[in-house]
C-alpha atoms as a PDB file:
ATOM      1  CA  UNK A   1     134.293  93.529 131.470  1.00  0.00           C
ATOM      2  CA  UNK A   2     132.513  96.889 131.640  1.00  0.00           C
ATOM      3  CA  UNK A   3     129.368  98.238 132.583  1.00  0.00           C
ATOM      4  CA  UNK A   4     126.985  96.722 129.591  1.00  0.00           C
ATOM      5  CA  UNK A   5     124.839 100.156 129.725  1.00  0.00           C
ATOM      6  CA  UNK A   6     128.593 101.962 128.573  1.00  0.00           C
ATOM      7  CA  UNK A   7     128.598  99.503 126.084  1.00  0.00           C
ATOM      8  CA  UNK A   8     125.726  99.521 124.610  1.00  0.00           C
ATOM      9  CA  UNK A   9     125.706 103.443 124.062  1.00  0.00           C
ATOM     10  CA  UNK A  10     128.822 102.902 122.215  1.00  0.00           C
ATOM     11  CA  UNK A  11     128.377 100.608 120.361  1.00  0.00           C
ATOM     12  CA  UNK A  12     125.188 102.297 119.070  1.00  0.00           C
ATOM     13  CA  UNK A  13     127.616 105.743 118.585  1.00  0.00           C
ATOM     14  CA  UNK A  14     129.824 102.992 116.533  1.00  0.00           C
ATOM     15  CA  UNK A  15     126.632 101.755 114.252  1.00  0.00           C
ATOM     16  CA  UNK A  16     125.600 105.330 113.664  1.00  0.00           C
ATOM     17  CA  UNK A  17     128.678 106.405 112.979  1.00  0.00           C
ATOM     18  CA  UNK A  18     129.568 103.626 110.248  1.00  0.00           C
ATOM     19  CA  UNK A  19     125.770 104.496 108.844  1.00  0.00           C
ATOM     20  CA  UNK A  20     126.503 107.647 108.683  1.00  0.00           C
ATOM     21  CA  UNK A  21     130.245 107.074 107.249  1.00  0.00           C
ATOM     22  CA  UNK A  22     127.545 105.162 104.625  1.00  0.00           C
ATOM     23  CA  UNK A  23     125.305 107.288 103.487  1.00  0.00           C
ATOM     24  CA  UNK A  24     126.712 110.268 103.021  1.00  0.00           C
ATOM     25  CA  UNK A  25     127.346 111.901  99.551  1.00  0.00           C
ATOM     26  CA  UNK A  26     130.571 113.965 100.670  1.00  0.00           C
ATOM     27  CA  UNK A  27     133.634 112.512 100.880  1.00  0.00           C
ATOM     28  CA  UNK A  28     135.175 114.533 103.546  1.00  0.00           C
ATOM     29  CA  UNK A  29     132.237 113.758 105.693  1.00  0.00           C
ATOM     30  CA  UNK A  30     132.283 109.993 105.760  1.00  0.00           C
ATOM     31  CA  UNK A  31     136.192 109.948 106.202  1.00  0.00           C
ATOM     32  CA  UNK A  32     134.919 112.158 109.406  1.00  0.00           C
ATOM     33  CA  UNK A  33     132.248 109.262 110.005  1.00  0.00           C
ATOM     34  CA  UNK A  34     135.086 107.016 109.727  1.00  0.00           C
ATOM     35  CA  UNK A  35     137.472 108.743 112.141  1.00  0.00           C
ATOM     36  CA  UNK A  36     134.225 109.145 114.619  1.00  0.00           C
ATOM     37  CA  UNK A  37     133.737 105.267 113.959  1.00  0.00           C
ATOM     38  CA  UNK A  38     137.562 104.145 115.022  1.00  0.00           C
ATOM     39  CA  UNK A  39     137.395 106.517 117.960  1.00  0.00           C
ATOM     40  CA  UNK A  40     134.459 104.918 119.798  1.00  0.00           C
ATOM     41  CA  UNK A  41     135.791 101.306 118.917  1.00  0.00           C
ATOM     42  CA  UNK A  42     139.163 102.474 120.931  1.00  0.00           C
ATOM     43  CA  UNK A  43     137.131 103.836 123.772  1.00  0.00           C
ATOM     44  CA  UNK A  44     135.329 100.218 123.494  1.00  0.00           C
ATOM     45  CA  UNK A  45     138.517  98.565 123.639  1.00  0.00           C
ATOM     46  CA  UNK A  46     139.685 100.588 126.486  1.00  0.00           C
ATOM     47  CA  UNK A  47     136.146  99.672 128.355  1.00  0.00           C
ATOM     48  CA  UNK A  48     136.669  96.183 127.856  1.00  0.00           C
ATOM     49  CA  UNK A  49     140.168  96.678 129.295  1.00  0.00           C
ATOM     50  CA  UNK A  50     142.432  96.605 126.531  1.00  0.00           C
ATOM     51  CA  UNK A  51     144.339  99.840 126.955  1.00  0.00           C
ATOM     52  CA  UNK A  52     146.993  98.881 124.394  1.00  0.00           C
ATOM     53  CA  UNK A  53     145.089  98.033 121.681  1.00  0.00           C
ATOM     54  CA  UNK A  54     142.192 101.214 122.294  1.00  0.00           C
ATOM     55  CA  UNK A  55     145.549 103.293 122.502  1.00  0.00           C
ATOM     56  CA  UNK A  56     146.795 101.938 118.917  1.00  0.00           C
ATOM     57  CA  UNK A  57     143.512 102.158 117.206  1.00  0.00           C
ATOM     58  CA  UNK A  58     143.690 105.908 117.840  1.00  0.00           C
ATOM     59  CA  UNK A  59     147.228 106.718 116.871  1.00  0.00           C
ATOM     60  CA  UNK A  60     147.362 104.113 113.504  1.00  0.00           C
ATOM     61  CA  UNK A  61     143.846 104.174 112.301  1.00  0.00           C
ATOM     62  CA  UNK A  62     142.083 107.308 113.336  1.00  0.00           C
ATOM     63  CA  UNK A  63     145.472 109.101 112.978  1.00  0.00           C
ATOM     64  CA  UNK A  64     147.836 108.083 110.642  1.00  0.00           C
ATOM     65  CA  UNK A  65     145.172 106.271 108.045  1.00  0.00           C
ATOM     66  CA  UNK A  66     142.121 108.699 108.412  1.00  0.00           C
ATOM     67  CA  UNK A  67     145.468 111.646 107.593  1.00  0.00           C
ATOM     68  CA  UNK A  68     146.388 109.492 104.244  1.00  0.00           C
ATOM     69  CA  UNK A  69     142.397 109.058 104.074  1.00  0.00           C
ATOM     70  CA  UNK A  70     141.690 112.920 104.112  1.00  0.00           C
ATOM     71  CA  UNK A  71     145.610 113.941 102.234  1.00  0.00           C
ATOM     72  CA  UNK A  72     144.091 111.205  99.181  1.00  0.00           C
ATOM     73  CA  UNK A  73     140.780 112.803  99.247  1.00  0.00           C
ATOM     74  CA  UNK A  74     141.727 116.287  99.159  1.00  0.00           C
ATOM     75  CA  UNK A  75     144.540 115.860  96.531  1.00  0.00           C
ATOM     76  CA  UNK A  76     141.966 114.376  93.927  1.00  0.00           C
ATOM     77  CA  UNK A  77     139.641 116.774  94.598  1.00  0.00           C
ATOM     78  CA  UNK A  78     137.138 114.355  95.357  1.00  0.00           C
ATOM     79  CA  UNK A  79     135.303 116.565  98.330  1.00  0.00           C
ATOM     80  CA  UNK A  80     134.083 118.514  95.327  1.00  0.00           C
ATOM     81  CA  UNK A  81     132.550 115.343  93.283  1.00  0.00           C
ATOM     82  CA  UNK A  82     128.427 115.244  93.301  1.00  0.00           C
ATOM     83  CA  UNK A  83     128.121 111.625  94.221  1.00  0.00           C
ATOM     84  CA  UNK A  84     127.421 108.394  92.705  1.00  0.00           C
ATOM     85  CA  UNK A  85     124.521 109.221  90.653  1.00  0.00           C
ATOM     86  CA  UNK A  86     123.724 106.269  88.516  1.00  0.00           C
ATOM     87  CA  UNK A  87     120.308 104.754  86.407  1.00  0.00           C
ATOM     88  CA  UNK A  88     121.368 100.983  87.828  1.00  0.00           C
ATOM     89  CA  UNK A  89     118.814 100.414  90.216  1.00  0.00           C
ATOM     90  CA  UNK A  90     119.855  96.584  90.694  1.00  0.00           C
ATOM     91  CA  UNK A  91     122.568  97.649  92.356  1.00  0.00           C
ATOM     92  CA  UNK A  92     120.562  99.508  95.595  1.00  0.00           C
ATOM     93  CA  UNK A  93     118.074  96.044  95.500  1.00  0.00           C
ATOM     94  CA  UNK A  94     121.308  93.791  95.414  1.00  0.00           C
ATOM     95  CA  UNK A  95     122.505  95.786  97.887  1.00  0.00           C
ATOM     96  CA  UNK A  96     119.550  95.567 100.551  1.00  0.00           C
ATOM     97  CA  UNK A  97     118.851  92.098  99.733  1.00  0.00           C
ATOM     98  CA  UNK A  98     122.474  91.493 100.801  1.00  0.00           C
ATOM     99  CA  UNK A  99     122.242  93.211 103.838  1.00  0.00           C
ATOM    100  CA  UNK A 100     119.027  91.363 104.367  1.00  0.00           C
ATOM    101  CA  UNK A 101     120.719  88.084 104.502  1.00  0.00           C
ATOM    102  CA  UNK A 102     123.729  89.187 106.646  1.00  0.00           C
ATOM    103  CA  UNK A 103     121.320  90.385 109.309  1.00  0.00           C
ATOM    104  CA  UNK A 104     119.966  87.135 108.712  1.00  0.00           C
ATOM    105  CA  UNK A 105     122.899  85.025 108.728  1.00  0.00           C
ATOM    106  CA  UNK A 106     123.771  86.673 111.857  1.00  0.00           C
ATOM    107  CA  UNK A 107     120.594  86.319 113.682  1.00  0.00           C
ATOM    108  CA  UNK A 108     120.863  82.400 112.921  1.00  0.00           C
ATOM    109  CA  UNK A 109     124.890  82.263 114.536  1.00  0.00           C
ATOM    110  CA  UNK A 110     123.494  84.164 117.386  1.00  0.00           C
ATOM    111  CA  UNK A 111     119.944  81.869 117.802  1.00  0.00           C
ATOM    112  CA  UNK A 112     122.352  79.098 117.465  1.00  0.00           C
ATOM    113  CA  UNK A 113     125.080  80.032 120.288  1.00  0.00           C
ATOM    114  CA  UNK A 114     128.022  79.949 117.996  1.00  0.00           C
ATOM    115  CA  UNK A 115     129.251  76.747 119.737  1.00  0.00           C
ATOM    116  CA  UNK A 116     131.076  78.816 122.176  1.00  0.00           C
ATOM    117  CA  UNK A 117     132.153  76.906 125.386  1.00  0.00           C
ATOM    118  CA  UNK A 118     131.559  79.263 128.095  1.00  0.00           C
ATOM    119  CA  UNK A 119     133.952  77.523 130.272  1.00  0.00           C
ATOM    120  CA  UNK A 120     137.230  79.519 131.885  1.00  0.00           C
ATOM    121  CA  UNK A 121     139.219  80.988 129.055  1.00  0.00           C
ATOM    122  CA  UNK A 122     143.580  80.893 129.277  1.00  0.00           C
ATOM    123  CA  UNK A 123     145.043  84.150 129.888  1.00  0.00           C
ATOM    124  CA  UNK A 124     147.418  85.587 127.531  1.00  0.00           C
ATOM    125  CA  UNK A 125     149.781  87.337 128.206  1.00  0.00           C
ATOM    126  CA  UNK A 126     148.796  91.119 126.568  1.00  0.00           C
ATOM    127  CA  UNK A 127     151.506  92.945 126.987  1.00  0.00           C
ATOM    128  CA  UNK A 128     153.323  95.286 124.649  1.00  0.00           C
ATOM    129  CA  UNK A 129     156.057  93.533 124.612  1.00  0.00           C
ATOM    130  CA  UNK A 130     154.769  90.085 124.393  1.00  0.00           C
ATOM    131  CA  UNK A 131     152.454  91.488 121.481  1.00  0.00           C
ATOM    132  CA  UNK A 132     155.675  92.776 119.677  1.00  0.00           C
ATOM    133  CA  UNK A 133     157.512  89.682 119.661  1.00  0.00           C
ATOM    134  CA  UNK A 134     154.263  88.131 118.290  1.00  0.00           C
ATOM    135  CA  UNK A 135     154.015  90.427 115.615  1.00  0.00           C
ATOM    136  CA  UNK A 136     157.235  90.433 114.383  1.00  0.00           C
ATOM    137  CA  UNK A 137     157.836  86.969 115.212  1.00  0.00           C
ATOM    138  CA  UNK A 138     155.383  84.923 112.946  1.00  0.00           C
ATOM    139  CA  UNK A 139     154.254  88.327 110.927  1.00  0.00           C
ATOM    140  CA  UNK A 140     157.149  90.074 109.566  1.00  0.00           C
ATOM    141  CA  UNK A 141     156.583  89.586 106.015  1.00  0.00           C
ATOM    142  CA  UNK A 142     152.763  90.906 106.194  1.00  0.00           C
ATOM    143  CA  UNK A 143     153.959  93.717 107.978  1.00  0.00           C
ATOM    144  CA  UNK A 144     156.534  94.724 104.887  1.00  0.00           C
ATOM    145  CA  UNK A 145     154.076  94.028 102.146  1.00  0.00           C
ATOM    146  CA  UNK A 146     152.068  96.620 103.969  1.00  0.00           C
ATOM    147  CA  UNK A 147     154.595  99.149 104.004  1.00  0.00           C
ATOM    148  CA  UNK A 148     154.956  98.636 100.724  1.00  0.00           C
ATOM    149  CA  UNK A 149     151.399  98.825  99.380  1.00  0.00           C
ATOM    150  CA  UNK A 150     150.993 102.432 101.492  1.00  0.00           C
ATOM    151  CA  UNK A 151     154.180 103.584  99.837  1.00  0.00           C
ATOM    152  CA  UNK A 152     152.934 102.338  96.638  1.00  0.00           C
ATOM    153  CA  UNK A 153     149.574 104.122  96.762  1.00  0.00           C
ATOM    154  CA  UNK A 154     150.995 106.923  97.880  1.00  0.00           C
ATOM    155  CA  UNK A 155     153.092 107.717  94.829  1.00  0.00           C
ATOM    156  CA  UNK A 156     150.533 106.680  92.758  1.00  0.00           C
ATOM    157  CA  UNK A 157     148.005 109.886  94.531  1.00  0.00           C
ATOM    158  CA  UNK A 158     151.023 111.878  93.686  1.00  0.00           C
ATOM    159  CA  UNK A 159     150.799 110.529  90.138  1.00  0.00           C
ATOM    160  CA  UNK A 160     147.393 111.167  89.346  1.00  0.00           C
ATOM    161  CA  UNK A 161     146.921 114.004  90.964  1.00  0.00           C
ATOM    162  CA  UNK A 162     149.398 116.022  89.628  1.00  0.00           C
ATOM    163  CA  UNK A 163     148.285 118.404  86.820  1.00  0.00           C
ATOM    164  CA  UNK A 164     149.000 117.857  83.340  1.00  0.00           C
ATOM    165  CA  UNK A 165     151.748 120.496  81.859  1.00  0.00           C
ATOM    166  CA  UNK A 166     152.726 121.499  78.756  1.00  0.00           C
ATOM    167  CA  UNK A 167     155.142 120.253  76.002  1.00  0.00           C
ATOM    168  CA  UNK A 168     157.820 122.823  77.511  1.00  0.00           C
ATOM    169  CA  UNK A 169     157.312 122.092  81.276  1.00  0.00           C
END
C-alpha cells in the first residue's frame, strides 16, 4: 500500500491545497491551487501503486484541463476581477453550516465502518490495455458527449471574449 506517514503528508498537501484553491480571491491563484491539488493526488495514486492512473491525472487534468482552466481565465480577463464581494451574508452561514454537516455526515460513515467487508478483495486486471477496452467498451458515448461539451465551451470563451467592433468591422 504505501508507507501511511507518505500518505498522510500528502494528503494534508492535497487538503491545503484545495483550501487554498478555496479561499483565494485571484483567479489565477486557485487554478494554481488546483493544479498543486491534482499533482499530489497523482503522486498519491502512484504511492498506492497505481502508476497508470497517477500518470493520467497529470497529463489530462493538471495539463490539458488546468491549460483550458488558465487559457478561459486569462481570455475573460478574470485574473483582474476584485472578487465576490457581496451584502448576502446567508450565503457564508449556509455555507459553514453545510460544511458542518458533511464533516458530520462523514464522521458518522466512518464511526459506523461503512459496512466494508475486510475480507480478500478480486484482483483486476489494471492494465492499460484492459482499462481501454473498458472505457471504450461500455463508455463510448460519455466519452463523445465530453468532447463535445469542451469543444462547445470552448467556442463559446471565444465568443464572449472577443471584443465588440464597430458597424464597419
Amino acid at each position: 500500500m504505501g508507507n501511511p506517514i507518505v500518505f498522510f503528508i500528502l494528503a494534508a498537501i492535497a487538503i491545503a491545497a484545495a483550501m487554498g484553491m478555496l479561499t483565494s480571491r485571484n483567479a489565477v491563484h486557485s487554478a494554481l491551487f488546483l493544479v498543486l491539488n491534482f499533482a499530489t493526488i497523482a503522486v498519491l495514486y502512484i504511492v498506492l501503486n497505481a502508476p497508470f492512473i497517477g500518470m493520467v491525472q497529470i497529463t489530462v487534468y493538471a495539463g490539458a484541463i488546468m491549460v483550458l482552466f488558465l487559457f478561459v481565465i486569462m481570455l475573460l480577463g478574470a485574473d483582474k476581477l476584485g472578487g465576490v464581494v457581496g451584502e448576502d451574508k446567508w450565503q457564508r452561514y449556509l455555507a459553514g453550516f453545510l460544511a458542518v454537516a458533511l464533516v458530520v455526515v462523514f464522521g458518522i460513515v466512518l464511526a459506523q465502518g461503512g459496512g466494508v467487508d475486510t475480507g480478500t478483495a478480486t484482483a483486476i486486471d489494471s492494465s492499460p490495455a484492459a482499462l481501454g477496452m473498458r472505457l471504450f467498451e461500455g463508455y463510448v458515448f460519455p466519452f463523445e458527449v465530453t468532447g463535445v461539451l469542451l469543444l462547445t465551451s470552448m467556442i463559446g470563451v471565444v465568443v464572449l471574449g472577443r471584443k465588440k467592433r464597430g458597424k464597419d468591422a
